[in-house]
C-alpha atoms as a PDB file:
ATOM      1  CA  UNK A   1      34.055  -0.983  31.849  1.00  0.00           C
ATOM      2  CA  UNK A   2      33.210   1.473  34.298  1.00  0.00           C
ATOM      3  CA  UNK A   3      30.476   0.716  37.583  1.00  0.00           C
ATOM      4  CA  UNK A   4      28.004   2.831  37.604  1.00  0.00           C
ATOM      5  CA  UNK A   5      25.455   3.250  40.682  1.00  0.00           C
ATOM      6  CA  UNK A   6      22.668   5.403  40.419  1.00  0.00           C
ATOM      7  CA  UNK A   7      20.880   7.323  43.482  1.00  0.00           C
ATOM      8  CA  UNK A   8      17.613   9.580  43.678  1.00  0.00           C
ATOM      9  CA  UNK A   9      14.552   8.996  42.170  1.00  0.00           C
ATOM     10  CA  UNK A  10      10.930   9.036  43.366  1.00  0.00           C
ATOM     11  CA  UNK A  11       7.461  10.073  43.398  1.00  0.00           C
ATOM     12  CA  UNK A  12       6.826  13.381  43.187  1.00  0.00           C
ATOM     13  CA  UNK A  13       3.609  15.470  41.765  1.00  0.00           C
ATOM     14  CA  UNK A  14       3.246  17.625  38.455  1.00  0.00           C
ATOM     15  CA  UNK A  15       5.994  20.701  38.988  1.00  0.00           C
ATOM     16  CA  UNK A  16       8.039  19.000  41.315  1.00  0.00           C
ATOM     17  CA  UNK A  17      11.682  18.507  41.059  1.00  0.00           C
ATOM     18  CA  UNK A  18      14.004  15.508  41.348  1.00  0.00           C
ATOM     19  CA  UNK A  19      17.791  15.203  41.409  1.00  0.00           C
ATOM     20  CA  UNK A  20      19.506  11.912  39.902  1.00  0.00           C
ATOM     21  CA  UNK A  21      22.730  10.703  40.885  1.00  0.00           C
ATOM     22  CA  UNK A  22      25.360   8.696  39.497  1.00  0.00           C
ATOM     23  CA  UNK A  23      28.775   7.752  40.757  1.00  0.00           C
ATOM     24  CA  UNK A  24      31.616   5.868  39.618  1.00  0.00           C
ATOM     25  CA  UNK A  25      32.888   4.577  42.503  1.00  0.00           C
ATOM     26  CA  UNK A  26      36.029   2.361  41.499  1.00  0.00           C
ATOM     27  CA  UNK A  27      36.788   4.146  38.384  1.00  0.00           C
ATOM     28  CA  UNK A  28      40.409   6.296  38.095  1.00  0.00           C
ATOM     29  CA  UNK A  29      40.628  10.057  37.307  1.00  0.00           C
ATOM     30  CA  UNK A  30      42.496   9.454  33.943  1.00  0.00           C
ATOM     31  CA  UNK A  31      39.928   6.976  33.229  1.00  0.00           C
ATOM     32  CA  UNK A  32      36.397   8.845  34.422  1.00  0.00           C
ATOM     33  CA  UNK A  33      37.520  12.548  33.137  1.00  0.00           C
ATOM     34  CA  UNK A  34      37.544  11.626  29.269  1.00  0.00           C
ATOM     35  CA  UNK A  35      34.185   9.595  29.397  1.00  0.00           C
ATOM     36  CA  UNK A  36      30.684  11.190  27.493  1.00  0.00           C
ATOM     37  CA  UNK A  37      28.019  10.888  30.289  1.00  0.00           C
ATOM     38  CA  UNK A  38      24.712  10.582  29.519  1.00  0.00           C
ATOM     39  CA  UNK A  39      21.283   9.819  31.383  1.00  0.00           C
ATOM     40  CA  UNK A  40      18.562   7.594  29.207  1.00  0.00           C
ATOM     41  CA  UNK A  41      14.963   7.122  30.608  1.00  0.00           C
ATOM     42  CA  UNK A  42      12.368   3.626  29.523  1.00  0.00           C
ATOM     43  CA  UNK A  43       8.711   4.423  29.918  1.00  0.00           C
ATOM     44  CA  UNK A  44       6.764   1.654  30.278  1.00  0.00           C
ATOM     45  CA  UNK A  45       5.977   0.029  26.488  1.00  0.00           C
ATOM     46  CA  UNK A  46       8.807   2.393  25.048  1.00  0.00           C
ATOM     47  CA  UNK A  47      12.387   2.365  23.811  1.00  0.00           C
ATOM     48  CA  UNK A  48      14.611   3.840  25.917  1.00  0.00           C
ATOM     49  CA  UNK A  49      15.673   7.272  24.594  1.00  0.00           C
ATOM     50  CA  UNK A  50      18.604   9.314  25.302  1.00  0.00           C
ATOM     51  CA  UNK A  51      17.546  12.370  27.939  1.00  0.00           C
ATOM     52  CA  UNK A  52      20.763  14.676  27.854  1.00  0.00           C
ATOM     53  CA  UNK A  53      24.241  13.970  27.641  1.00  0.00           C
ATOM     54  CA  UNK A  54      27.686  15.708  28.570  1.00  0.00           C
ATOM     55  CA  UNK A  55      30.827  15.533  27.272  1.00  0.00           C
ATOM     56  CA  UNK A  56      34.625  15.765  29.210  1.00  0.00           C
ATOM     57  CA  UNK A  57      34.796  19.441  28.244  1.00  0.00           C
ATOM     58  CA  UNK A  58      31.325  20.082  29.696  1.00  0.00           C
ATOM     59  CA  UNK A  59      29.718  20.569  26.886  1.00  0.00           C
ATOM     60  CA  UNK A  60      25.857  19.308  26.923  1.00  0.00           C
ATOM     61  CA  UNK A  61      22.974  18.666  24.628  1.00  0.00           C
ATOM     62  CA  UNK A  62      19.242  17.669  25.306  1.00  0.00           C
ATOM     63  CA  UNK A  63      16.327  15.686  24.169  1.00  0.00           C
ATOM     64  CA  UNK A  64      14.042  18.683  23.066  1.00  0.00           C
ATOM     65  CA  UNK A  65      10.902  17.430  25.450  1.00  0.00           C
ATOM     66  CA  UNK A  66      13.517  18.595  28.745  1.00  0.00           C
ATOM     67  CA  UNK A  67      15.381  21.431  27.303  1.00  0.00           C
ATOM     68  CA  UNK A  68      14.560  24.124  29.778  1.00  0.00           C
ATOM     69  CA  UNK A  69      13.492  21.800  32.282  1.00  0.00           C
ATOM     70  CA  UNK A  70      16.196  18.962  32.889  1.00  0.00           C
ATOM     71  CA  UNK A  71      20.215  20.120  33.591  1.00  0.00           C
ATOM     72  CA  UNK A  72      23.315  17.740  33.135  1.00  0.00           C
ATOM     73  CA  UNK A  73      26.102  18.402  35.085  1.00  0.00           C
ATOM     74  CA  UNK A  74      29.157  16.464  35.780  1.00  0.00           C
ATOM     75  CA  UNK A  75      31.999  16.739  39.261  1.00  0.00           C
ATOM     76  CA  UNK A  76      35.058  14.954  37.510  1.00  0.00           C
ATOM     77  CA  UNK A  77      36.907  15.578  41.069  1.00  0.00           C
ATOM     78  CA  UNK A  78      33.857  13.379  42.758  1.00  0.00           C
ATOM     79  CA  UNK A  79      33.528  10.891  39.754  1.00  0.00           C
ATOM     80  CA  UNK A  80      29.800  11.729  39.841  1.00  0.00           C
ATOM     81  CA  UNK A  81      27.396  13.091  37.755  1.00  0.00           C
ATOM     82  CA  UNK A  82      23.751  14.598  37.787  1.00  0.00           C
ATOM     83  CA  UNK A  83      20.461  14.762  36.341  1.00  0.00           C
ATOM     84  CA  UNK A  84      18.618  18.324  37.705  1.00  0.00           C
ATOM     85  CA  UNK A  85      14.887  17.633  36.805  1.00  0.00           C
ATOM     86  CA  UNK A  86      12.522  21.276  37.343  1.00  0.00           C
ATOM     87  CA  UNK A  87       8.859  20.930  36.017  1.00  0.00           C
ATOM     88  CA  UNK A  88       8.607  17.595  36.085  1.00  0.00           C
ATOM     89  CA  UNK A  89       5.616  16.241  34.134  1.00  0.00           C
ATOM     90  CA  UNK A  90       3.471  12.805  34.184  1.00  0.00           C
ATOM     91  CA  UNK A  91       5.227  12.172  30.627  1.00  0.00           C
ATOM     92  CA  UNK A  92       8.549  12.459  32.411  1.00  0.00           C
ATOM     93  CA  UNK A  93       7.409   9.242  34.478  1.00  0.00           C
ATOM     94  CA  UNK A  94      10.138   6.549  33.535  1.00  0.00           C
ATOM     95  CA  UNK A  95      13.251   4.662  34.738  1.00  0.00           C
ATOM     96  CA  UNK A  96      16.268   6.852  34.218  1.00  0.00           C
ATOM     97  CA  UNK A  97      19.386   4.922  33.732  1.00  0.00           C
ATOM     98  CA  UNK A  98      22.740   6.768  33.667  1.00  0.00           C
ATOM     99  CA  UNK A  99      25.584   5.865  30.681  1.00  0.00           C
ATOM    100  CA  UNK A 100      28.872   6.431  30.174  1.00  0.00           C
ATOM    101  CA  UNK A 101      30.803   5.670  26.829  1.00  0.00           C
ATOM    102  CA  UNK A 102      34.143   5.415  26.841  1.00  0.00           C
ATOM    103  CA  UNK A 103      36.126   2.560  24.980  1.00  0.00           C
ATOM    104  CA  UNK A 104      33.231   0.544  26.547  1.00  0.00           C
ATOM    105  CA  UNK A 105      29.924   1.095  27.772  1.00  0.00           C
ATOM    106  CA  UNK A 106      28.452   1.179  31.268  1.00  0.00           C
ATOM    107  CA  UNK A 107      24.856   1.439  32.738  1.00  0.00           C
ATOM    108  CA  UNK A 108      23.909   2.073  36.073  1.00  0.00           C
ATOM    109  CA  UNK A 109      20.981  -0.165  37.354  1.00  0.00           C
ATOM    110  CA  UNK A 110      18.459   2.084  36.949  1.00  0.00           C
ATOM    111  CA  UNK A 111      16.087   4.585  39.173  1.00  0.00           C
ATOM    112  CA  UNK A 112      12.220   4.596  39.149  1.00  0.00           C
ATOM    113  CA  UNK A 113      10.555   8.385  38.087  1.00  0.00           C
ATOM    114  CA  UNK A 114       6.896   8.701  38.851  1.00  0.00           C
ATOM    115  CA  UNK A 115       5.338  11.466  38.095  1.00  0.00           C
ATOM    116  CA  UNK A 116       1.845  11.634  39.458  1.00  0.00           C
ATOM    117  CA  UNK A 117      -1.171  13.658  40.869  1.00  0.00           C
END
């Protein structure tokens, strides 16, 4: 199982724009590089859905509420990965967890989105 630890997050009004982190801090090249990484968001009294995820050969797919809004993008070199969030809406308001999936699964712990006039 891979660590994941999450960074970024916020409060921002209608339009605004946040960037999520996530790291793996402790995991190995061989190890991080093959991994589907994906970010997931819970809204308060929801499931948690799947946002966007992105695959080892960079290829990436979207929930169709973001597409054109929200960009996945991975560093393998860094062992990081990011959630670019333009337009943000009050709907977008949730806690974003990032995901990896491997032979295992990891979360990170979770970041707070509020978006709010």
């Amino acid at each position: 199982q891979v660590r994941l630890v999450e960074s970024g997050g916020g409060a921002v009004q209608p339009g605004g724009s946040l960037r999520l982190s996530c790291k793996a801090p402790h995991a190995i090249t061989s190890v991080f590089n093959p991994l589907l990484l994906g970010w997931y968001r819970q809204a308060p009294g929801k499931q948690r859905e799947l946002v966007a995820t992105i695959t080892s050969g960079g290829n990436t797919e979207y929930v169709g509420s973001v597409k054109g809004r929200f960009t996945i993008s991975r560093d393998n070199s860094r062992k990081m990965f990011y959630l670019q969030m333009n337009n943000l809406q009050p709907e977008d308001t949730a806690v974003y967890y990032c995901h990896a999936q491997g032979r295992d699964t990891s979360w990170g712990q979770g970041t707070q989105v509020t978006v709010s006039s």
